[in-house]
Protein backbone atom coordinates (compact mmCIF):
# COMPACT_ATOMS: atom_id res chain seq x y z
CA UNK A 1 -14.47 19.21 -17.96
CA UNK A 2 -14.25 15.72 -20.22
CA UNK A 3 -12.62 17.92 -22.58
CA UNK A 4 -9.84 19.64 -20.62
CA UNK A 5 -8.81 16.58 -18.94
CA UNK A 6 -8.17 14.61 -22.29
CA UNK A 7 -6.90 17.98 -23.37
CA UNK A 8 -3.92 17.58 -20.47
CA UNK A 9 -4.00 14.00 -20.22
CA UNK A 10 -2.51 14.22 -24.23
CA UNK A 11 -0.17 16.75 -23.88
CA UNK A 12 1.13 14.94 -20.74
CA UNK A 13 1.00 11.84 -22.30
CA UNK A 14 3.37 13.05 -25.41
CA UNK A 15 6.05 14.51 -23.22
CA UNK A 16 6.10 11.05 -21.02
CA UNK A 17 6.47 8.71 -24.62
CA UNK A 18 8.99 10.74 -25.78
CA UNK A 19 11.02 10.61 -22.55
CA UNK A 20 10.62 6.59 -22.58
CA UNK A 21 11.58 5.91 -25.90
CA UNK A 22 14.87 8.04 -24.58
CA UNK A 23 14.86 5.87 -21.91
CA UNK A 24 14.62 2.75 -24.22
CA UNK A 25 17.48 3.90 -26.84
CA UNK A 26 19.77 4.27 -23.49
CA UNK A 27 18.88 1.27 -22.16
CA UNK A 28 19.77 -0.47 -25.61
CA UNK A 29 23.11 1.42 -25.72
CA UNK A 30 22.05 3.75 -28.35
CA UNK A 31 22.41 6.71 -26.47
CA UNK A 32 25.27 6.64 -24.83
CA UNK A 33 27.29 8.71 -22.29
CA UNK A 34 29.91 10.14 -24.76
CA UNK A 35 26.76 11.44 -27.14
CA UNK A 36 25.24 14.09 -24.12
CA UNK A 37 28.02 16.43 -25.26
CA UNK A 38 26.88 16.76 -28.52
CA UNK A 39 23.16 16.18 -27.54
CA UNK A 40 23.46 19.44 -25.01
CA UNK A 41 25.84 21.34 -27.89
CA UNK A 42 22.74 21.02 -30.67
CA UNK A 43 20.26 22.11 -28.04
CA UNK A 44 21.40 25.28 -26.69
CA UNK A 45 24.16 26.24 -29.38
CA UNK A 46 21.92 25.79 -32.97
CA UNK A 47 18.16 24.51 -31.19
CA UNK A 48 17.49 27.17 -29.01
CA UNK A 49 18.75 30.24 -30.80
CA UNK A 50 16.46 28.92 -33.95
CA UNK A 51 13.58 28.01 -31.66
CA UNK A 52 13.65 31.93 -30.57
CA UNK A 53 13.95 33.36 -33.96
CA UNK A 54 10.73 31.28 -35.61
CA UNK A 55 8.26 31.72 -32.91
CA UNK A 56 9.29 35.46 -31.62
CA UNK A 57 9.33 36.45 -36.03
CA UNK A 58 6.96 33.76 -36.82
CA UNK A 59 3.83 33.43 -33.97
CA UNK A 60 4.31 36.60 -32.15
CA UNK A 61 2.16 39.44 -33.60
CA UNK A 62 2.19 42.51 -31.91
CA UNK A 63 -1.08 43.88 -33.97
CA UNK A 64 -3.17 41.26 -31.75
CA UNK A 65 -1.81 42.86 -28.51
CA UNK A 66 -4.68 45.37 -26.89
CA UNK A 67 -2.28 46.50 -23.97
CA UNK A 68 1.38 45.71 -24.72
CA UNK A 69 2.83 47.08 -21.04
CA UNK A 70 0.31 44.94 -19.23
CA UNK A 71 0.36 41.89 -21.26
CA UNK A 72 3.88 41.71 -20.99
CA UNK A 73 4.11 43.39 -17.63
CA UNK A 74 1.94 40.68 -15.87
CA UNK A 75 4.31 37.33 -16.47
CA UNK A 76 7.49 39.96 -15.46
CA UNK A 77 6.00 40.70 -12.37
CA UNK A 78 4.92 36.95 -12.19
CA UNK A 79 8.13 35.90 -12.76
CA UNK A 80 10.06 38.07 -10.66
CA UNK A 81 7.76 36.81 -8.02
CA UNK A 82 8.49 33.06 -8.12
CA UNK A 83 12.19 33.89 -8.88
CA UNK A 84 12.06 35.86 -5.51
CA UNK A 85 10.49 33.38 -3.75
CA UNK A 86 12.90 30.54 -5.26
CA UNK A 87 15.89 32.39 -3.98
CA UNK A 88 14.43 33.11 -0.43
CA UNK A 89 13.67 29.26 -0.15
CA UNK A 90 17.00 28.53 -1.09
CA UNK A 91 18.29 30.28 1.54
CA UNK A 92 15.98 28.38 3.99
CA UNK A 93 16.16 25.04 3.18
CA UNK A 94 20.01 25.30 1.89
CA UNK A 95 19.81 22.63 -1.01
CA UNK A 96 23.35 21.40 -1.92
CA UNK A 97 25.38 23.94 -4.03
CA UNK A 98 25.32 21.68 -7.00
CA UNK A 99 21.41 22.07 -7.23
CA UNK A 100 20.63 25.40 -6.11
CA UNK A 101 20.69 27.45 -9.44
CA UNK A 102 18.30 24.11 -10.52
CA UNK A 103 16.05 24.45 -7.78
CA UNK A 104 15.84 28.44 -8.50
CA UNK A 105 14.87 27.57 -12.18
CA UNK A 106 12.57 24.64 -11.40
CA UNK A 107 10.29 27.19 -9.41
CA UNK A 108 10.62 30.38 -11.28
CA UNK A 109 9.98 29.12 -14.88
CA UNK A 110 7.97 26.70 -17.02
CA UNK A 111 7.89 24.97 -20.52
CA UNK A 112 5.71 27.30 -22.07
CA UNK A 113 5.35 26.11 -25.64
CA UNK A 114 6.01 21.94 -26.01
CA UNK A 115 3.22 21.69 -23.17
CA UNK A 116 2.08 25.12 -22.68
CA UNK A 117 0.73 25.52 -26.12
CA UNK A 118 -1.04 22.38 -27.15
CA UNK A 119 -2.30 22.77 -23.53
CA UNK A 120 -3.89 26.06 -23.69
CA UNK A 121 -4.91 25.89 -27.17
CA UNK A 122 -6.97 22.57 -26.83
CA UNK A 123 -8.76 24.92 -23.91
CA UNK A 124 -8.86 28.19 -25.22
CA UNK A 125 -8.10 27.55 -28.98
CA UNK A 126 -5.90 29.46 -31.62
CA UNK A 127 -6.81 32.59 -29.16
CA UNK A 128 -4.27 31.50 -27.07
CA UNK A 129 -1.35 32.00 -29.09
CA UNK A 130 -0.68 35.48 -28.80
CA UNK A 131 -0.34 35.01 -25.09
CA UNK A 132 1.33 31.76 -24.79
CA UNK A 133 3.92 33.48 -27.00
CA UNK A 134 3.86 36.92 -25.09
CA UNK A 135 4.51 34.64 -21.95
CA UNK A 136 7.45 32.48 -23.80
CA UNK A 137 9.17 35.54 -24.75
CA UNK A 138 9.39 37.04 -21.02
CA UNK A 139 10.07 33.61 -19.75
CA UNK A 140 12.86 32.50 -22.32
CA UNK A 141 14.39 36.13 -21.28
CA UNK A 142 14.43 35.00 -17.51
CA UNK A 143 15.04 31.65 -17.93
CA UNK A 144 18.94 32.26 -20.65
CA UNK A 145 19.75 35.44 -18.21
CA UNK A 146 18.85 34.52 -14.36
CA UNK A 147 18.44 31.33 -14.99
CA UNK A 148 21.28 30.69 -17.32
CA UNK A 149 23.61 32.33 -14.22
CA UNK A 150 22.45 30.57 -11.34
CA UNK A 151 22.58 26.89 -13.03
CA UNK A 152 26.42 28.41 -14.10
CA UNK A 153 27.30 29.31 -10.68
CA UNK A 154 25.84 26.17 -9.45
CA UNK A 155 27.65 24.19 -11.78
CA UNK A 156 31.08 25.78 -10.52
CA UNK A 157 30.20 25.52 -7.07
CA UNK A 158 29.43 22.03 -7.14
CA UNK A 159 32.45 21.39 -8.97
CA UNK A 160 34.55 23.33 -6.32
CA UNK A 161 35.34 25.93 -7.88
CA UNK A 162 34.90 29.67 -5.83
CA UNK A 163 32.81 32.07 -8.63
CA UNK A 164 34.96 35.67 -8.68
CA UNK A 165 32.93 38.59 -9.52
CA UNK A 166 34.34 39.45 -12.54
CA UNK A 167 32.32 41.90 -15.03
CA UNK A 168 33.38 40.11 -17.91
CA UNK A 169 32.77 36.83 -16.79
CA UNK A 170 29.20 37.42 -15.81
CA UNK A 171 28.38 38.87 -19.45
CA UNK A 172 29.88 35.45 -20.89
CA UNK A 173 27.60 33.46 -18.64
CA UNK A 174 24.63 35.64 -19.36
CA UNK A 175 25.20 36.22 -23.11
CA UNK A 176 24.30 32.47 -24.07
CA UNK A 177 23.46 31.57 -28.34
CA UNK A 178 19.33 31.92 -27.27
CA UNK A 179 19.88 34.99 -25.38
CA UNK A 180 21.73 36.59 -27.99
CA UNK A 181 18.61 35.62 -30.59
CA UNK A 182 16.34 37.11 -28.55
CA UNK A 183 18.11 40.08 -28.55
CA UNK A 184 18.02 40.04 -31.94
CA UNK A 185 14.97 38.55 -33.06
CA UNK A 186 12.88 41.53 -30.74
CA UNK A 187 14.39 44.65 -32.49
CA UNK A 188 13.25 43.41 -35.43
CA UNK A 189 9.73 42.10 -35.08
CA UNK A 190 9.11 46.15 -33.87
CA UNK A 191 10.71 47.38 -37.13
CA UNK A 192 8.48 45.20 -38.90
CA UNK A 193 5.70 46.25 -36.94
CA UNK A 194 6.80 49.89 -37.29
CA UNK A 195 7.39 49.87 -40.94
CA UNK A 196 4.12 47.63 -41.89
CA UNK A 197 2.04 50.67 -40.20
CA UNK A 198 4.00 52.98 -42.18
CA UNK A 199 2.10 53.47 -45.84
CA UNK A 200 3.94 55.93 -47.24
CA UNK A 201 7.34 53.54 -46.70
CA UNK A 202 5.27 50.61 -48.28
CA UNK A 203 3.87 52.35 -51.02
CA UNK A 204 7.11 53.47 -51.99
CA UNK A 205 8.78 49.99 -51.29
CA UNK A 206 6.40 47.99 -53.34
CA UNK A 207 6.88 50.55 -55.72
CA UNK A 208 10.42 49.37 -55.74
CA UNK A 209 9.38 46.00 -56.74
CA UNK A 210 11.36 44.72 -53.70
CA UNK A 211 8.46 44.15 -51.36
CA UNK A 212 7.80 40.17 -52.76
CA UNK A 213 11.34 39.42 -52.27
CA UNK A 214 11.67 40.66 -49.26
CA UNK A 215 9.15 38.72 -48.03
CA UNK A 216 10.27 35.58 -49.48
CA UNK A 217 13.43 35.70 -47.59
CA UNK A 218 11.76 36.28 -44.61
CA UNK A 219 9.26 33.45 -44.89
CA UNK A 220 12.47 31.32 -45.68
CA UNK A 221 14.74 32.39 -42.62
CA UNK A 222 11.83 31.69 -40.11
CA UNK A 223 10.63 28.70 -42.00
CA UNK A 224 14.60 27.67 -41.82
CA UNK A 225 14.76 28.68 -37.95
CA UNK A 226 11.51 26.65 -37.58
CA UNK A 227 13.19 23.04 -38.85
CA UNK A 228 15.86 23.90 -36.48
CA UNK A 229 13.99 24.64 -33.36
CA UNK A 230 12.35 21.80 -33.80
CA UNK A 231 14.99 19.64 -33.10
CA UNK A 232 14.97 21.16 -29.19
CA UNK A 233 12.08 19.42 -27.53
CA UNK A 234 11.95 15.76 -28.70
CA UNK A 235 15.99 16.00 -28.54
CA UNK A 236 15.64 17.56 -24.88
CA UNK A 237 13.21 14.82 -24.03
CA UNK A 238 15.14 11.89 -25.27
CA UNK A 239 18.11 13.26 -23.19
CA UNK A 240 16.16 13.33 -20.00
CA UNK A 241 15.09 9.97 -20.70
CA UNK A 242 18.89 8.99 -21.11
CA UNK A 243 19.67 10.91 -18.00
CA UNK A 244 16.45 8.56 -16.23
CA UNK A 245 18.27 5.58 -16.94
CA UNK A 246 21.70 6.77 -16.42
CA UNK A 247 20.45 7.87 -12.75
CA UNK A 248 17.41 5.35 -12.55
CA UNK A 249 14.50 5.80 -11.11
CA UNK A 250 15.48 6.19 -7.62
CA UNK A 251 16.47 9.89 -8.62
CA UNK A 252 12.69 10.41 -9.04
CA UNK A 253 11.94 9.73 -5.38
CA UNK A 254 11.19 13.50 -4.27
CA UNK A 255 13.18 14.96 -1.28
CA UNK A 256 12.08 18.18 0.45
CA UNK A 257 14.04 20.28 -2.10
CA UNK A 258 11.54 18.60 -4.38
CA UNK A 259 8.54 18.75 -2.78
CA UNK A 260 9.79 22.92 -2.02
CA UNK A 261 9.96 23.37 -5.66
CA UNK A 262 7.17 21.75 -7.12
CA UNK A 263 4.90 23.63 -4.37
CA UNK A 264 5.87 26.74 -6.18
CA UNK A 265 5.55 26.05 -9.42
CA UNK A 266 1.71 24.16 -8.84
CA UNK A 267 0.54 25.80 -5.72
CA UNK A 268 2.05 29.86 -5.75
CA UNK A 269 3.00 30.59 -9.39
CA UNK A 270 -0.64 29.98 -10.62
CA UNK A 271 -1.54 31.55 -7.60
CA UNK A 272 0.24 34.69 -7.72
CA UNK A 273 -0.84 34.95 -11.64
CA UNK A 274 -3.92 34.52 -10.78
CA UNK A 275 -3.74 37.68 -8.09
CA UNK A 276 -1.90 40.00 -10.86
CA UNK A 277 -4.43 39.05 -13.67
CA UNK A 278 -7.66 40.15 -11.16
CA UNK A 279 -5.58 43.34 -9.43
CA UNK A 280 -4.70 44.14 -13.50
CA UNK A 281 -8.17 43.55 -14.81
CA UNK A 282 -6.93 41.25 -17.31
CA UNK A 283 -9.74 38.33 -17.96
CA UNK A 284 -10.90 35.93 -20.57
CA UNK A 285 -8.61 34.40 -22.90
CA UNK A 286 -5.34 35.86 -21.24
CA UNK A 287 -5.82 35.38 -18.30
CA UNK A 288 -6.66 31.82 -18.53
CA UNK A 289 -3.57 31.25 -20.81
CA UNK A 290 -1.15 33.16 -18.11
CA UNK A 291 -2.51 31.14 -15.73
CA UNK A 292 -1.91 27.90 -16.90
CA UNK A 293 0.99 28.71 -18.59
CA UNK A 294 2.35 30.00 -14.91
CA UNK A 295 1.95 26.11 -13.95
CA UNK A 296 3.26 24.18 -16.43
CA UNK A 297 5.74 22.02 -15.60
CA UNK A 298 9.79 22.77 -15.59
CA UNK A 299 11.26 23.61 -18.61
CA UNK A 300 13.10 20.60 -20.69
CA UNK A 301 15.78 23.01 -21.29
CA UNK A 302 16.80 23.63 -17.62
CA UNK A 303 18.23 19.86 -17.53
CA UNK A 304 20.38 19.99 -20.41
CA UNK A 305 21.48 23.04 -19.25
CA UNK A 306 22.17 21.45 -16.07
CA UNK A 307 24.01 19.07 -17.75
CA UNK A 308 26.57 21.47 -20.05
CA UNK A 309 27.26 23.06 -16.63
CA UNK A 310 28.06 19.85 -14.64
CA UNK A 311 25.21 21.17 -12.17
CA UNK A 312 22.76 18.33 -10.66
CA UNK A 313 20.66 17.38 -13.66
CA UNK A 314 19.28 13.77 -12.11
CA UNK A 315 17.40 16.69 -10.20
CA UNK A 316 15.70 18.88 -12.31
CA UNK A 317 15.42 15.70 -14.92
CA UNK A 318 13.31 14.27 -11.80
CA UNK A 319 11.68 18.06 -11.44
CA UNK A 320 10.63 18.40 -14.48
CA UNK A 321 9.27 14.10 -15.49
CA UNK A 322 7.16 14.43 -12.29
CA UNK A 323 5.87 18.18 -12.98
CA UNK A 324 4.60 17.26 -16.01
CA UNK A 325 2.53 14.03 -14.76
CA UNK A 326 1.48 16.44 -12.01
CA UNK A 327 -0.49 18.70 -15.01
CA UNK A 328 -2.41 16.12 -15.09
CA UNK A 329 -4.16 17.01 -12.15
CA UNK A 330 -3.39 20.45 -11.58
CA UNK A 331 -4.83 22.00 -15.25
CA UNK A 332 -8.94 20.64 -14.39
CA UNK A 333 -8.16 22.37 -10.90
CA UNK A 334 -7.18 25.21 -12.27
CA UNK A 335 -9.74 25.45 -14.64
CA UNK A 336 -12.76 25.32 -11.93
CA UNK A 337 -11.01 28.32 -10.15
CA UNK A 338 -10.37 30.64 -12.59
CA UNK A 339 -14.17 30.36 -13.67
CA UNK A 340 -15.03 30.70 -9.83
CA UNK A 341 -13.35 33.61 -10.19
CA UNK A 342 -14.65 34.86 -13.12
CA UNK A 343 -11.19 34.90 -15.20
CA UNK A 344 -12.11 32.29 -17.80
């Protein structure tokens, strides 16, 4: 128990320094409105797609997966859940247009690998991996297609502007620079996967002598992608910390559509992943990772894309700084439950 609360109290404690030193640079006026344009354009248009490329080609390895239709299967269903739920609270409570696609996003989907991995891999060590990235795959999916839509509609709702159901306009929304990666970057890792099993092709291709360079390029793109993606996290955080002063701290005062959305991401998404992982006989390791991972705290990218779509992004800023002090707490809770249960 020591262990997993310095485990949580660290990653918590990273996210939280980052965001103040944000805070600090806008304070001293070097981060400044005028720079969120280009802050939110490096992010989603060059971060993201690069972040996607070098963990789905460079961490995910589909070898290490027992059950690929349940492992994947379980954060879907998971997901789908919380998104349900998110949507049918929406309705109930009636949050202002301008932070409904946020509040959606804030209890459907969580930031699986900044705190998610150094999370579960000071609990479960370099085990985890294959499932935290199994779970960041299905969850980056969700979070640039649903997610992507909702904060868009929200953004032209608050703005006043009526959404028409236009085919076309729908695919530009959904088709984003990291959604498009991943749409990319999948195909391939199973061709690799497909044509690694296949001897006779890699026989006859290291015959070739081509087999070296091939995999030098390879190693260079994701190693490439990897600098990139790097830039998305401490360059999300430093933005929400810009946004925390621009707003102050006032905006982190939770209202009920706060309190609403942080219920489902602590209290019913671990839940229900709990549920699936015992009704799907998945224990150990991956469930423990899906579990946690399931209540992590909102993803850094949901405020800057808040913020490119002039939705409410004091909000999920506020969301996702109080979230991730609420880990805190939450992950040592968790952890006594699931080995109640027998899951970890």
């Amino acid at each position: 128990m020591p262990s997993t609360l310095l485990t949580s109290f660290a990653a918590v404690a990273i996210v939280m320094c980052i965001v103040g030193v944000g805070y600090l640079f806008a304070r001293k006026g070097y981060i400044k409105r005028e720079h969120k344009g280009l802050m939110t354009k490096l992010i989603i248009n060059a971060g993201m797609p690069a972040l996607v490329m070098s963990n789905i080609l460079g961490s995910l390895e589909l070898e290490s997966m027992g059950d690929p239709l349940k492992l994947i299967g379980i954060p879907v269903l998971s997901m789908a859940s919380t998104l349900a739920i998110g949507l049918l609270l929406a309705k109930l409570i009636k949050p202002a247009p301008v932070r409904r696609g946020g509040f959606v996003v804030m209890c459907a989907f969580s930031n699986s690998v900044f705190v998610g991995l150094p999370m579960n891999t000071g609990l479960f060590g370099d085990k985890a991996i294959p499932y935290v990235m199994i779970f960041y795959m299905v969850n980056t999916t969700f979070f640039w297609t649903v997610g992507n839509y909702l904060i868009n509609k929200s953004g032209e709702e608050g703005r006043g502007v009526k959404p028409k159901l236009s085919l076309g306009k729908s695919l530009k929304k959904l088709l984003s620079p990291p959604l498009i990666a991943l749409m990319i970057a999948i195909p391939l890792l199973i061709l690799e996967y497909n044509l690694a099993r296949n001897e006779g092709f890699m026989r006859a291709f290291t015959g070739w002598g081509g087999y070296g360079i091939v995999t030098l390029v390879q190693r260079s793109f994701i190693k490439m992608c990897g600098y990139v993606g790097n830039i998305v996290t401490p360059l999300a955080l430093l933005y929400i910390g810009s946004a925390l002063y621009e707003y102050g701290f006032k905006s982190l005062k939770p209202d009920k559509d706060m309190f609403a959305a942080l219920a489902v991401r602590f209290i019913a998404a671990p839940a229900i992943m709990l549920l699936l992982c015992k009704l799907l006989g998945l224990n150990g390791v991956g469930s423990g990772v899906f579990v946690i991972e399931a209540a992590m705290p909102v993803m850094t990218q949901a405020v800057v894309l808040a913020a490119s779509c002039d939705a409410d992004e004091s909000f999920v800023a506020a969301g996702m700084c109080i979230s991730t002090l609420g880990c805190f707490v939450l992950v040592p809770v968790l952890m006594l439950i699931m080995r109640a249960a027998g899951l970890a």
